[in-house]
Protein backbone atom coordinates (compact mmCIF):
# COMPACT_ATOMS: atom_id res chain seq x y z
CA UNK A 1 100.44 99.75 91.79
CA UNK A 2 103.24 96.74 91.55
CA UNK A 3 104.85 96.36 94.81
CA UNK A 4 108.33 98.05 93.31
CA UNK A 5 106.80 100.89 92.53
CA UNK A 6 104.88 101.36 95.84
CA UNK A 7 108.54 101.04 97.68
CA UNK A 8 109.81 103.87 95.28
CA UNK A 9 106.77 106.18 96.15
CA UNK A 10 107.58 105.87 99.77
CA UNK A 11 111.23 106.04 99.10
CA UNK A 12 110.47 108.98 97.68
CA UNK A 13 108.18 110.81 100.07
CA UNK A 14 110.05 109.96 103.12
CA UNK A 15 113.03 111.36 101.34
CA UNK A 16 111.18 114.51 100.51
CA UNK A 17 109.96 114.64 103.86
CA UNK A 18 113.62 114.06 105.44
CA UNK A 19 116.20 115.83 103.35
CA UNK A 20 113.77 118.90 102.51
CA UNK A 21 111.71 119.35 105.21
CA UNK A 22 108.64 119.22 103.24
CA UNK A 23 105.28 118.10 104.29
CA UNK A 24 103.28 115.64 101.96
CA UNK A 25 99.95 115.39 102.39
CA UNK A 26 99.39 112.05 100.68
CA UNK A 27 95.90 110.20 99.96
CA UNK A 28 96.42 106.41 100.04
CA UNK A 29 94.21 103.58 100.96
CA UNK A 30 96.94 101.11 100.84
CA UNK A 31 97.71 100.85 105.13
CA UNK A 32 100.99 98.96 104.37
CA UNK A 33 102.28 102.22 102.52
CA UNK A 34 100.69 104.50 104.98
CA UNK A 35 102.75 103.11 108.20
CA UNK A 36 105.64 102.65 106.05
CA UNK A 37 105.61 106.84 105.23
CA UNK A 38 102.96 108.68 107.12
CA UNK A 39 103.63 110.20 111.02
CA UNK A 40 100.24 111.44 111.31
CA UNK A 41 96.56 109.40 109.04
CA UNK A 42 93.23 111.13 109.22
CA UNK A 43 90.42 108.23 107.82
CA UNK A 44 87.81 110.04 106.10
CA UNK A 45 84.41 107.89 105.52
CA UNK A 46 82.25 109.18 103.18
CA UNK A 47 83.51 113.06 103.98
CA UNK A 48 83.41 112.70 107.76
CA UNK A 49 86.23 111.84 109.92
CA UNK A 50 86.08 108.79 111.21
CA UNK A 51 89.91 108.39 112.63
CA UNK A 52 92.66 110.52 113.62
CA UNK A 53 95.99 110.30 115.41
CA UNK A 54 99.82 109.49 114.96
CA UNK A 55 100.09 106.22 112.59
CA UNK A 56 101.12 103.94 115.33
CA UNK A 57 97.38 104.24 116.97
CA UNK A 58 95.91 103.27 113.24
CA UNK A 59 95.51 99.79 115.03
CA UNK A 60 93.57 96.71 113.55
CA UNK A 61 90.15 97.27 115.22
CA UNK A 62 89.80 100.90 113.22
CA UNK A 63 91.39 99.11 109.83
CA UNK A 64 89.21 96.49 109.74
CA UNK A 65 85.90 98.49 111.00
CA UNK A 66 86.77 101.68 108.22
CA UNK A 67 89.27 100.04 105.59
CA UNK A 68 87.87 96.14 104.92
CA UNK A 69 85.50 95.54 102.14
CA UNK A 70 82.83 93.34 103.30
């Protein structure tokens, strides 16, 4: 996804989100999106959760053990 479109997306959730009221439940791999529009991540690896909180806990440690290819 180009980065333009990306800023749209989360333009666009947080907007829903905001003016509506609505919950999204959105599933992204891209962590610059997900602290950009999520309050709340749950990291799922390989069907077991790995990973839960508010989005300001998703801290570098847990992205690079879960989300870093090797």
């Amino acid at each position: 996804m180009s980065p333009w479109l990306e800023e749209e997306m989360g333009n666009l959730i947080r907007r829903l989100n905001l003016d509506y009221g609505l919950t999204v439940l959105l599933l992204e791999q891209r962590v610059s999106l997900i602290r950009r529009v999520a309050d709340y991540f749950l990291l799922l690896h390989r069907g077991r959760n790995v990973a839960q909180g508010r989005v300001a806990q998703l801290d570098d440690l847990t992205i690079n053990k879960w989300l870093t290819v090797n």
